[in-house]
C-alpha atoms as a PDB file:
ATOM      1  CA  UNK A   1       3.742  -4.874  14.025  1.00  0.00           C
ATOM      2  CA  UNK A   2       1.594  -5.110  10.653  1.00  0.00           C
ATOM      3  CA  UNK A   3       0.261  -3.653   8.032  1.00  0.00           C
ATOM      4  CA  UNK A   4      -3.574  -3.109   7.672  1.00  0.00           C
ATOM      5  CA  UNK A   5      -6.239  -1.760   4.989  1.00  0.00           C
ATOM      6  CA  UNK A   6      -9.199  -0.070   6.141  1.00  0.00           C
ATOM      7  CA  UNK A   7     -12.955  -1.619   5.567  1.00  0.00           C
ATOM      8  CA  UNK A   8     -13.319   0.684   2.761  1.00  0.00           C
ATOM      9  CA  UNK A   9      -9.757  -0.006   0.975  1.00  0.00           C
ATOM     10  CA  UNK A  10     -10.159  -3.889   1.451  1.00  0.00           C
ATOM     11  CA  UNK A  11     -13.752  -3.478  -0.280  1.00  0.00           C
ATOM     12  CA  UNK A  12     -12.104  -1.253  -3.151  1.00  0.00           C
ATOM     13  CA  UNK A  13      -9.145  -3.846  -3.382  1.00  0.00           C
ATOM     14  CA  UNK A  14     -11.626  -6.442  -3.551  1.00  0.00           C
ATOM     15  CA  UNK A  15     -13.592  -5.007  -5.854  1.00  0.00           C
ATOM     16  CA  UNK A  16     -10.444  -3.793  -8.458  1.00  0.00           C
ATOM     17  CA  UNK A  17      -9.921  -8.208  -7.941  1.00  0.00           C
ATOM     18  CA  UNK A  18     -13.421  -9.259  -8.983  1.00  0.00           C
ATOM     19  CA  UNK A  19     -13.539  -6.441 -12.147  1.00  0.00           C
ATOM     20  CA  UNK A  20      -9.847  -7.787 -13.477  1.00  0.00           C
ATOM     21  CA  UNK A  21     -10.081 -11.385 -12.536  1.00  0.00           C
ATOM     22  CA  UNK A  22      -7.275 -11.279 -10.322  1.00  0.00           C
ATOM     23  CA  UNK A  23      -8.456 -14.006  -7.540  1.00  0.00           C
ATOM     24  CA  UNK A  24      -5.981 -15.548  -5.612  1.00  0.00           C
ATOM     25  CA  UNK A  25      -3.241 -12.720  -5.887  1.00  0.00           C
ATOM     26  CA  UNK A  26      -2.324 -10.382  -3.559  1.00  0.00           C
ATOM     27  CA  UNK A  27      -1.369  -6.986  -2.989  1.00  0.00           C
ATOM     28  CA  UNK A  28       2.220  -6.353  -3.076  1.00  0.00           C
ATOM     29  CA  UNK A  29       2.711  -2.813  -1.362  1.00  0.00           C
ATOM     30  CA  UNK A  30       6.388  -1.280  -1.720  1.00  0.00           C
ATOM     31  CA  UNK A  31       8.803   2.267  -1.030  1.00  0.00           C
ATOM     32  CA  UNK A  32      10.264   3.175  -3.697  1.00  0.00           C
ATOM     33  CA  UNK A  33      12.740   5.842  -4.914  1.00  0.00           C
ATOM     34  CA  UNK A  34      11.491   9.003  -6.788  1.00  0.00           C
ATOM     35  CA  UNK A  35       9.279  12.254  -6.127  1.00  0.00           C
ATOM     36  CA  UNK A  36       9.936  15.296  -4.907  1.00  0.00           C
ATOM     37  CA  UNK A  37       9.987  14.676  -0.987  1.00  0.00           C
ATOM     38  CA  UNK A  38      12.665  11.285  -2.092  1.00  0.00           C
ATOM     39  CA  UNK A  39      10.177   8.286  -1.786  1.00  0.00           C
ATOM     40  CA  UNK A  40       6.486   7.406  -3.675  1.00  0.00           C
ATOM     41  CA  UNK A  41       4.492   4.145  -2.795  1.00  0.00           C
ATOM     42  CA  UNK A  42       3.549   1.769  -5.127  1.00  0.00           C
ATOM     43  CA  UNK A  43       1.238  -0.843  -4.995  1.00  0.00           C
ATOM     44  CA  UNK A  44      -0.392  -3.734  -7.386  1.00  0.00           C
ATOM     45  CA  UNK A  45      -1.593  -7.002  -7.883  1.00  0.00           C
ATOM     46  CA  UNK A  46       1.137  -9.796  -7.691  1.00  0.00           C
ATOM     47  CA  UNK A  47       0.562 -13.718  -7.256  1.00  0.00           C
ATOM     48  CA  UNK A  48       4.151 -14.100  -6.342  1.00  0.00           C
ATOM     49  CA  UNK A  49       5.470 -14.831  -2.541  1.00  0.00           C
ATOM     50  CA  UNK A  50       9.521 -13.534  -2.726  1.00  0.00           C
ATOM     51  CA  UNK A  51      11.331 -15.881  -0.046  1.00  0.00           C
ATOM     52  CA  UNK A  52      11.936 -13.269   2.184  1.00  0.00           C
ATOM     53  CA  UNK A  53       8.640 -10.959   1.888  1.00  0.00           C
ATOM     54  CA  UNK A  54       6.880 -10.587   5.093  1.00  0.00           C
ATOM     55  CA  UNK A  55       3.094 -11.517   4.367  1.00  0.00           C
ATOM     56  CA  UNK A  56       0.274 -10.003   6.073  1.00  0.00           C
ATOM     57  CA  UNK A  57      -3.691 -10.618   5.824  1.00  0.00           C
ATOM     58  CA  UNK A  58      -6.448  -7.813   6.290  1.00  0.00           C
ATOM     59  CA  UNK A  59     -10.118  -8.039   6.041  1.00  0.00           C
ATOM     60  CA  UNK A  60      -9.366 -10.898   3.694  1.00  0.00           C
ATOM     61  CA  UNK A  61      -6.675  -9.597   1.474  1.00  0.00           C
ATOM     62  CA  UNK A  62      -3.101 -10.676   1.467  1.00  0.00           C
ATOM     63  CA  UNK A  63      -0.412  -8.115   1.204  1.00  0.00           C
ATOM     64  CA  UNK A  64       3.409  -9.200   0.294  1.00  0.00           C
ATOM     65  CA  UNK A  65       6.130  -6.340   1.223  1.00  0.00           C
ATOM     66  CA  UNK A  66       9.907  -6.734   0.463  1.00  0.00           C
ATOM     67  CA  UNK A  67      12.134  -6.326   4.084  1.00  0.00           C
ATOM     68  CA  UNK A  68      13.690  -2.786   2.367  1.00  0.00           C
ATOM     69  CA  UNK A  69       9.729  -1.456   2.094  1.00  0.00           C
ATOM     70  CA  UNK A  70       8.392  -3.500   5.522  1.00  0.00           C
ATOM     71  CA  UNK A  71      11.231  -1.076   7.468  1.00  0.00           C
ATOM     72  CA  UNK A  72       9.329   1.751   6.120  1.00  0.00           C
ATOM     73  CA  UNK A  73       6.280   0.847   5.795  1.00  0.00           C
ATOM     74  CA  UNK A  74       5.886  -1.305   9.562  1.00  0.00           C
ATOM     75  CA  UNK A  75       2.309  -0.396  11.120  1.00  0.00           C
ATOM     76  CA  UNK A  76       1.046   1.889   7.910  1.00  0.00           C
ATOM     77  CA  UNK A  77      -2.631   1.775   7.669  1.00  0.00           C
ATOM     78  CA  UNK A  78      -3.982   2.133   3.960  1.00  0.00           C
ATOM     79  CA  UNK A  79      -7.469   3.692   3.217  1.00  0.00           C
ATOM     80  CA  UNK A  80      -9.588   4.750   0.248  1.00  0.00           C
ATOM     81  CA  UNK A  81     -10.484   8.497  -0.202  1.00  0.00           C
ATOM     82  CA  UNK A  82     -12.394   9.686  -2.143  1.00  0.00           C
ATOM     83  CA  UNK A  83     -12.402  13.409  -3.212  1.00  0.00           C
ATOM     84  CA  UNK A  84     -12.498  16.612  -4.831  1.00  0.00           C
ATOM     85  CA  UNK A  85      -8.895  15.773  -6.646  1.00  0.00           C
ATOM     86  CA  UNK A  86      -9.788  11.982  -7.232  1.00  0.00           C
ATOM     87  CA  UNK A  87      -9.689   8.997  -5.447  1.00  0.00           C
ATOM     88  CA  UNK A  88      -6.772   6.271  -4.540  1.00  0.00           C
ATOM     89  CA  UNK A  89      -5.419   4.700  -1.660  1.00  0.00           C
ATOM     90  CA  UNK A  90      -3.540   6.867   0.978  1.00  0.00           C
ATOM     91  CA  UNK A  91      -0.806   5.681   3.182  1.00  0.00           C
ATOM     92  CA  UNK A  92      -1.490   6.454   6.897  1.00  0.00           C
ATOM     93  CA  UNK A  93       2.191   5.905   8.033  1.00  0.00           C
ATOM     94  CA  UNK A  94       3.216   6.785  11.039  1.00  0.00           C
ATOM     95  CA  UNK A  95       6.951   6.626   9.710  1.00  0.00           C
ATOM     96  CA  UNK A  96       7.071   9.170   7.417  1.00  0.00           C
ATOM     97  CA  UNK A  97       8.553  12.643   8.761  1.00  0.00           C
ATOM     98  CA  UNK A  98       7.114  15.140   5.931  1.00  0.00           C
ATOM     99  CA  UNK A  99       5.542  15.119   2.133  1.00  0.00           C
ATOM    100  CA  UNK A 100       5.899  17.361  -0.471  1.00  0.00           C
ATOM    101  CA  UNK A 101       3.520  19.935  -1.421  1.00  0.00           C
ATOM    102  CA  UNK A 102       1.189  18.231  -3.363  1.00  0.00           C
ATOM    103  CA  UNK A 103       0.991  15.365  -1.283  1.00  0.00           C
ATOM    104  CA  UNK A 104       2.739  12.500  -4.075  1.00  0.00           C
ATOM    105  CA  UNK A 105       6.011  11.740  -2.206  1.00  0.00           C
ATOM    106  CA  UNK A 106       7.128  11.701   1.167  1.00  0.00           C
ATOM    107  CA  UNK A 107      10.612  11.416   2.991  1.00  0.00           C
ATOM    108  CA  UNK A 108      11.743   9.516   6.130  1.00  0.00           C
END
């Protein structure tokens, strides 16, 4: 039971770190409310450890998620795409039962 990046998100992650200055924080990864399909994922830098956060490591980078987002976010692996629409980090969670059409949101 954990949460993992891919090579290529951890490298991305990394280098979003070394561009801001952001050393020594980690990557707080969350579900929250909103979107058409009921939940969006939101993730950012954060040097903060909350009491009850579980805390994970992957290739290097530490990632801090609540207990409300861990339930729906347990063994979710996170990649970087790049592609004709952009580029960001996708959540491959195994968790979710649907999206909505254009692929921001997704229910449980």
């Amino acid at each position: 039971m954990s949460i993992s990046l891919t090579e290529r998100a951890a490298g991305k992650v990394k280098e979003i770190a070394d561009a801001e200055s952001l050393h020594g924080q980690g990557l707080r990864l969350r579900v929250i409310g909103g979107g058409c399909a009921g939940f969006t994922y939101d993730l950012y830098f954060e040097d903060q450890v909350g009491d009850m956060d579980e805390e994970f490591e992957s290739l290097g980078v530490k990632l801090y998620v609540d207990p409300l987002s861990f339930q729906y976010l347990e063994d979710t692996e996170i990649d970087y795409v790049e592609g004709a629409h952009g580029a960001g980090f996708k959540f491959n969670n195994p968790n979710t039962t649907g999206s909505c059409g254009c692929g921001s949101s997704v229910k449980f």
